[in-house]
C-alpha atoms as a PDB file:
ATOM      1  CA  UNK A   1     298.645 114.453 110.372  1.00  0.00           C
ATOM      2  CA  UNK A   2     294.963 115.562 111.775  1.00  0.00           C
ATOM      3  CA  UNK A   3     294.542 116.067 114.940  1.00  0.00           C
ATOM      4  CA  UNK A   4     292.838 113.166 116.608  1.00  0.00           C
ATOM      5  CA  UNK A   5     288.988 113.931 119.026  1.00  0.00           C
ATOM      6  CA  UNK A   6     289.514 114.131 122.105  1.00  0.00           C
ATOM      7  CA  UNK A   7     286.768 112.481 124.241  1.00  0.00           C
ATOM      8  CA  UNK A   8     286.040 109.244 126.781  1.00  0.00           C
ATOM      9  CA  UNK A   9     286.146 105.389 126.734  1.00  0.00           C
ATOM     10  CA  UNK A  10     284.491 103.251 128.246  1.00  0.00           C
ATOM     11  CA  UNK A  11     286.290  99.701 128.719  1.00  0.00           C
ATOM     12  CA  UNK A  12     283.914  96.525 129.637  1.00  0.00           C
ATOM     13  CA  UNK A  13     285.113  93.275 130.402  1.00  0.00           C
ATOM     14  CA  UNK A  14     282.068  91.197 129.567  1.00  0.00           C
ATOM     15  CA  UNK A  15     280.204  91.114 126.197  1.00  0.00           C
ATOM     16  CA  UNK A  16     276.842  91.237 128.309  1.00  0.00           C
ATOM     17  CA  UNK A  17     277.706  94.256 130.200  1.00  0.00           C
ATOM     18  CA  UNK A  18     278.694  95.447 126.549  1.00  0.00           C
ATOM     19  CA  UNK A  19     275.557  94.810 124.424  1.00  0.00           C
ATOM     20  CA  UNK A  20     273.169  96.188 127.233  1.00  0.00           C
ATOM     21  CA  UNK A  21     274.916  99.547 126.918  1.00  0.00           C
ATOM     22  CA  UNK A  22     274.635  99.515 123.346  1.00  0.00           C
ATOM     23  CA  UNK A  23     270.925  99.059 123.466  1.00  0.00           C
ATOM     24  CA  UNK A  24     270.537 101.758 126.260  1.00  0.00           C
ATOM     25  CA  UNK A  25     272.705 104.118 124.344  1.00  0.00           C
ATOM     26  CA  UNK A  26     270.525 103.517 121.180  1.00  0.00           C
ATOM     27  CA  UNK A  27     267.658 105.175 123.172  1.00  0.00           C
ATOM     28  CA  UNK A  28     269.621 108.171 124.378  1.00  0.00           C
ATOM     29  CA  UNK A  29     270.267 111.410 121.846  1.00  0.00           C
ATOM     30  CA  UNK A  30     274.028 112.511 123.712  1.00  0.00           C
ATOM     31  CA  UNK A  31     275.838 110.322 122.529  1.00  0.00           C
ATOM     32  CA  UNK A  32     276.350 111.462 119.326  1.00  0.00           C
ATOM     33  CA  UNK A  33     279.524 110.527 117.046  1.00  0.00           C
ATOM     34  CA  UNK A  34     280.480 107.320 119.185  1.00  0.00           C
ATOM     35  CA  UNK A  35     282.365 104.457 118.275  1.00  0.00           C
ATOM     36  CA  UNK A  36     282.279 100.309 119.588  1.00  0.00           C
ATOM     37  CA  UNK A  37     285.325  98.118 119.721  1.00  0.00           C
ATOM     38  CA  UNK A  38     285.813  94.422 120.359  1.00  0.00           C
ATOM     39  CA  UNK A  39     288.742  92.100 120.007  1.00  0.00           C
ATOM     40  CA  UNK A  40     286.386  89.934 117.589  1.00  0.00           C
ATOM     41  CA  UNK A  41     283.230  89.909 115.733  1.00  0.00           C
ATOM     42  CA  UNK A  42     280.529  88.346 118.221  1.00  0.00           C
ATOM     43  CA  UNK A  43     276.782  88.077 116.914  1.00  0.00           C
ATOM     44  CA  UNK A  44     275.271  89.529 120.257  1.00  0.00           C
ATOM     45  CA  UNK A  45     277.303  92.775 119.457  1.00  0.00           C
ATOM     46  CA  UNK A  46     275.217  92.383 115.839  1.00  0.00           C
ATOM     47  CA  UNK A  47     272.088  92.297 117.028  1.00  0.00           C
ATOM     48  CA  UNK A  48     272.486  94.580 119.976  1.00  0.00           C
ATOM     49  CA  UNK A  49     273.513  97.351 117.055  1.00  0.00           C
ATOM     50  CA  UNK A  50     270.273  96.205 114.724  1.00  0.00           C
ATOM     51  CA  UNK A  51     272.703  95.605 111.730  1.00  0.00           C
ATOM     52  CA  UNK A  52     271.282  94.990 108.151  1.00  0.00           C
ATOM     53  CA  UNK A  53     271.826  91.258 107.459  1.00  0.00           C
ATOM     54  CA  UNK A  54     275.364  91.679 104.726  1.00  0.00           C
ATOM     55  CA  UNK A  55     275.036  91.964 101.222  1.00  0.00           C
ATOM     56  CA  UNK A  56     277.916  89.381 100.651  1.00  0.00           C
ATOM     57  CA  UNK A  57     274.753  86.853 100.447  1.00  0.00           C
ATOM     58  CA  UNK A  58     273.881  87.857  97.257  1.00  0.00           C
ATOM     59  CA  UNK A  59     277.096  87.601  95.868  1.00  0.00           C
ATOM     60  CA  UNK A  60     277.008  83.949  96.999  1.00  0.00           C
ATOM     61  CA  UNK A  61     273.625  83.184  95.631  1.00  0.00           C
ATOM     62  CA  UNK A  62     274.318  84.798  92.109  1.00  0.00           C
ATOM     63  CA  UNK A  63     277.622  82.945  91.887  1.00  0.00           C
ATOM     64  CA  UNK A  64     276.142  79.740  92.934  1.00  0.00           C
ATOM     65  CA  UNK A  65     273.368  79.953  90.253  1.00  0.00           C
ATOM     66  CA  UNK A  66     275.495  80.758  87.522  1.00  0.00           C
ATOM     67  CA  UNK A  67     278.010  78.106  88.756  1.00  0.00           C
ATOM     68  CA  UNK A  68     274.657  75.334  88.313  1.00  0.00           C
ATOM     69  CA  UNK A  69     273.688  76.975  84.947  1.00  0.00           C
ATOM     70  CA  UNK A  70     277.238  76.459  83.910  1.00  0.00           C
ATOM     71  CA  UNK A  71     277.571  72.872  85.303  1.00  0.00           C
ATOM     72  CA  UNK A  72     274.835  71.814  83.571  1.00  0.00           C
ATOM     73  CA  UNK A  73     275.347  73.778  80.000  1.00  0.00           C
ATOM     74  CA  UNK A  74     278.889  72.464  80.375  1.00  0.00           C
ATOM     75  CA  UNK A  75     277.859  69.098  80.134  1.00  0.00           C
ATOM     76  CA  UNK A  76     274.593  69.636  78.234  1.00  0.00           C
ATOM     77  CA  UNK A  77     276.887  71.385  75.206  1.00  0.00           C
ATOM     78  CA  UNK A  78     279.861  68.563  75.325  1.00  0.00           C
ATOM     79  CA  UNK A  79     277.063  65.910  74.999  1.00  0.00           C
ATOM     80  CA  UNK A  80     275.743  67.813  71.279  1.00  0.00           C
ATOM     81  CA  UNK A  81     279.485  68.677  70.257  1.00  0.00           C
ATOM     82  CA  UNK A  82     280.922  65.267  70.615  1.00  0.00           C
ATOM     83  CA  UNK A  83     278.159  62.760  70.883  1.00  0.00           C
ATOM     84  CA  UNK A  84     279.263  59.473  71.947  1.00  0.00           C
ATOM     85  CA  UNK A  85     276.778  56.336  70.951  1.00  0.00           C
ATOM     86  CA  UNK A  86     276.626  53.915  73.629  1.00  0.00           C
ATOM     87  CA  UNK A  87     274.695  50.846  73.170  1.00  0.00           C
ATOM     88  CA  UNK A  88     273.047  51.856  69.873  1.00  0.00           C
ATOM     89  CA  UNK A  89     271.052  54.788  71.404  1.00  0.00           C
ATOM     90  CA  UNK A  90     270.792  57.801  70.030  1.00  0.00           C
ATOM     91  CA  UNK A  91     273.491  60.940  70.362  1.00  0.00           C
ATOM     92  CA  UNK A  92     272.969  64.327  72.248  1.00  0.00           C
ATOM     93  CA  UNK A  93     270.006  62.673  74.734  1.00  0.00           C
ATOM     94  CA  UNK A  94     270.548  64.155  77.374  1.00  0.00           C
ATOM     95  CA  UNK A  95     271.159  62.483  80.620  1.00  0.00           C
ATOM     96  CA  UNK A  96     270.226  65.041  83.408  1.00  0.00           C
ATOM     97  CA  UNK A  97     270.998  62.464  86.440  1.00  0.00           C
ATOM     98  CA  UNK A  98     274.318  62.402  85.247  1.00  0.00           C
ATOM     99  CA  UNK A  99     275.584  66.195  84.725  1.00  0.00           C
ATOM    100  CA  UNK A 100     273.902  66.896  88.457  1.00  0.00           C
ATOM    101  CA  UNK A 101     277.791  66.064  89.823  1.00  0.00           C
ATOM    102  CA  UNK A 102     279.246  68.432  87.579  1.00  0.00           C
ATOM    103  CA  UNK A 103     276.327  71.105  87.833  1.00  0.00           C
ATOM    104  CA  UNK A 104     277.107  71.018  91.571  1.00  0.00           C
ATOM    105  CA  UNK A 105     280.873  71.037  91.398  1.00  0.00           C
ATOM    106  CA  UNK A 106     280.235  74.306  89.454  1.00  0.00           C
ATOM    107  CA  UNK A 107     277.425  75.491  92.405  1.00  0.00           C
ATOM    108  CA  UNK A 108     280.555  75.060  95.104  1.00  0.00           C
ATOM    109  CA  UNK A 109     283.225  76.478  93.089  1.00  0.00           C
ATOM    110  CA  UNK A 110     281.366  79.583  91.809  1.00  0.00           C
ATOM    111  CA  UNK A 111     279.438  80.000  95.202  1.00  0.00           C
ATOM    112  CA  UNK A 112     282.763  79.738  96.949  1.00  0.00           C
ATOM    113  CA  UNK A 113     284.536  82.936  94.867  1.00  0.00           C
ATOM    114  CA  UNK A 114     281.784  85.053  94.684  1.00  0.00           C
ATOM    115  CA  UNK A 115     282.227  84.854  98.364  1.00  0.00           C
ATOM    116  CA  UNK A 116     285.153  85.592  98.809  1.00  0.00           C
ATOM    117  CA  UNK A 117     284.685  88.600  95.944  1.00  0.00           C
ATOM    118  CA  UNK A 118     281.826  89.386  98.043  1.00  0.00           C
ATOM    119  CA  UNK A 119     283.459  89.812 100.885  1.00  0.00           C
ATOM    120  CA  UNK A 120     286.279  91.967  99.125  1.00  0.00           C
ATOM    121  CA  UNK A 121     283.991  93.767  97.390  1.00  0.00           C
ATOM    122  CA  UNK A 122     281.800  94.983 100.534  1.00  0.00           C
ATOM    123  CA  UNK A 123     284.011  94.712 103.482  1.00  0.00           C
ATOM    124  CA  UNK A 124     285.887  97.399 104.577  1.00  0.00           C
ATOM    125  CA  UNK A 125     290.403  96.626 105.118  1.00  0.00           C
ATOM    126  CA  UNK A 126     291.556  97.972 108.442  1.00  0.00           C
ATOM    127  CA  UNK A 127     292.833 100.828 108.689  1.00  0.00           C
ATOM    128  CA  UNK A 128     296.795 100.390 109.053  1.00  0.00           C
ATOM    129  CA  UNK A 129     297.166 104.609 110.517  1.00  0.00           C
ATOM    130  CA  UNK A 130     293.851 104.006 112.794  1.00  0.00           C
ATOM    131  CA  UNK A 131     294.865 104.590 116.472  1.00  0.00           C
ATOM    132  CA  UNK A 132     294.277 101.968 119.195  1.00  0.00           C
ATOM    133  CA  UNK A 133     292.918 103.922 122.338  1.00  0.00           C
ATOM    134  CA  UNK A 134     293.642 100.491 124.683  1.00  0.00           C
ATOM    135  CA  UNK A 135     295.762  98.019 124.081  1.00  0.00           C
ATOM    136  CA  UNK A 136     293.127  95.630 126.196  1.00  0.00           C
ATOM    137  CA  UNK A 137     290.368  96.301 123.198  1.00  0.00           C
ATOM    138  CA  UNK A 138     292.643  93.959 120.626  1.00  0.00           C
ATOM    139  CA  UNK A 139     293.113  91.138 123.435  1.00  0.00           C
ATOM    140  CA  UNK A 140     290.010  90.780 125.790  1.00  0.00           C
ATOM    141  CA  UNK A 141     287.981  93.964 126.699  1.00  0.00           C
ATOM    142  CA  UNK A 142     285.089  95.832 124.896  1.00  0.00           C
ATOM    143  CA  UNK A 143     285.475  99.798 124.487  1.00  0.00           C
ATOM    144  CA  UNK A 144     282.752 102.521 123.866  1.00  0.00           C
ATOM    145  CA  UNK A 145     284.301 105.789 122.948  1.00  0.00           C
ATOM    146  CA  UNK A 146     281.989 109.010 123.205  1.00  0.00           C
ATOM    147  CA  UNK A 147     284.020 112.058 121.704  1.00  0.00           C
ATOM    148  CA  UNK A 148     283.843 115.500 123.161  1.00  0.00           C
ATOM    149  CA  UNK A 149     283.156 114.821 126.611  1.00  0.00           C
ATOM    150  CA  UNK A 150     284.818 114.847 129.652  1.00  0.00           C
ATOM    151  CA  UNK A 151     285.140 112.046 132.582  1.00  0.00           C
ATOM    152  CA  UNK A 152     282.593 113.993 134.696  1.00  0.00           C
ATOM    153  CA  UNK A 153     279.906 114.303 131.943  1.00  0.00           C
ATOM    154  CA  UNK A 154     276.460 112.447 132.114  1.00  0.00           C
ATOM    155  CA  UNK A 155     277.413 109.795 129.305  1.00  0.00           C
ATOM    156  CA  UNK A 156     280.629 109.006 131.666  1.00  0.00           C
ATOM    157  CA  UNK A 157     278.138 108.500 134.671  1.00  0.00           C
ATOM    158  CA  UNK A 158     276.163 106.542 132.239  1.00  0.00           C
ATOM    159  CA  UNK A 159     278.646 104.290 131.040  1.00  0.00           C
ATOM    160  CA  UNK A 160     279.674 103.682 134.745  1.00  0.00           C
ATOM    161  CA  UNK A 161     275.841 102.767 135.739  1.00  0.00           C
ATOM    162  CA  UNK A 162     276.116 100.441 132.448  1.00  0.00           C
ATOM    163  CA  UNK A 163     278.782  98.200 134.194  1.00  0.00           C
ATOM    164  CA  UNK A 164     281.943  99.793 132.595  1.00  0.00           C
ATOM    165  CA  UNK A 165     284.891  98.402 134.535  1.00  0.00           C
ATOM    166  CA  UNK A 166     287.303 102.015 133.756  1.00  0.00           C
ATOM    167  CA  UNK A 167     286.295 105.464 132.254  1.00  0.00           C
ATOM    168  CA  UNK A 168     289.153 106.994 130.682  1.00  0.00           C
ATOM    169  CA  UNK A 169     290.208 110.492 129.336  1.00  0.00           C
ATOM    170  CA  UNK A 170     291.806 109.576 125.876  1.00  0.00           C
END
């Protein structure tokens, strides 16, 4: 088993507290190698890191257009294969109003698993071996860990100024 980085962590209690330290420690250079936690995902913690909007979008949009172009050549290709004649008109018109339910069915359905294939696809699984330096960062607290320093460094002192309720040696 590797040996596991010795270093600091910072535990915050409030998400505020939290994302101002992560944009203060995005202008500093020594903290180098660090890690955030959080119990949860939380949008403020997205922005305050400057993320790249996800790619599972894309997935969703490509699945939901081929879901409409099959709706619609679903019904468009049943209507020319087995024409029905209704009230002496002509067979294989095509009635657009009426395949727009099934075109959108298909939009939903498609849009829906490419999601979720999306989301397979790009997102990561947790790690079942990865250690858990609090037990508080899974319930209610936010956790900055700087590795290779000491409590008595400047990024401690920092993390302290930032509103960091403990600094602990892990």
């Amino acid at each position: 088993m590797a040996t596991q980085t010795p270093g600091i962590l910072a535990v915050f209690k409030y998400l505020d507290h939290f994302t101002d330290a992560i944009e203060k420690i995005r202008e500093r250079g020594d903290f180098q190698g660090h890690e955030y936690f959080s119990p949860t995902s939380y949008h403020e913690i997205e922005h305050a890191c400057h993320y790249k909007p996800s790619g599972v979008r894309w997935f969703t949009f490509t699945g939901a257009m081929i879901g409409t172009i099959t709706g619609f050549s679903l019904a468009l290709g049943l209507d020319y294969l087995w024409p029905l004649t209704v009230g002496g008109k002509q067979a294989g018109i095509a009635s657009i109003p009426a395949y727009v339910v099934i075109g959108f069915e298909l939009t939903i359905l498609f849009g829906a698993l490419a999601t979720i294939l999306g989301m397979l696809v790009l997102g990561r699984l947790a790690n079942p071996k990865a250690r858990i330096l609090d037990a508080r960062l899974t319930d209610d607290r936010f956790g900055v860990f700087v590795p290779n320093v000491g409590s008595s460094s400047p990024q401690a002192a920092f993390l302290k100024e930032c509103g960091a309720e403990e600094i602990k040696t892990v």
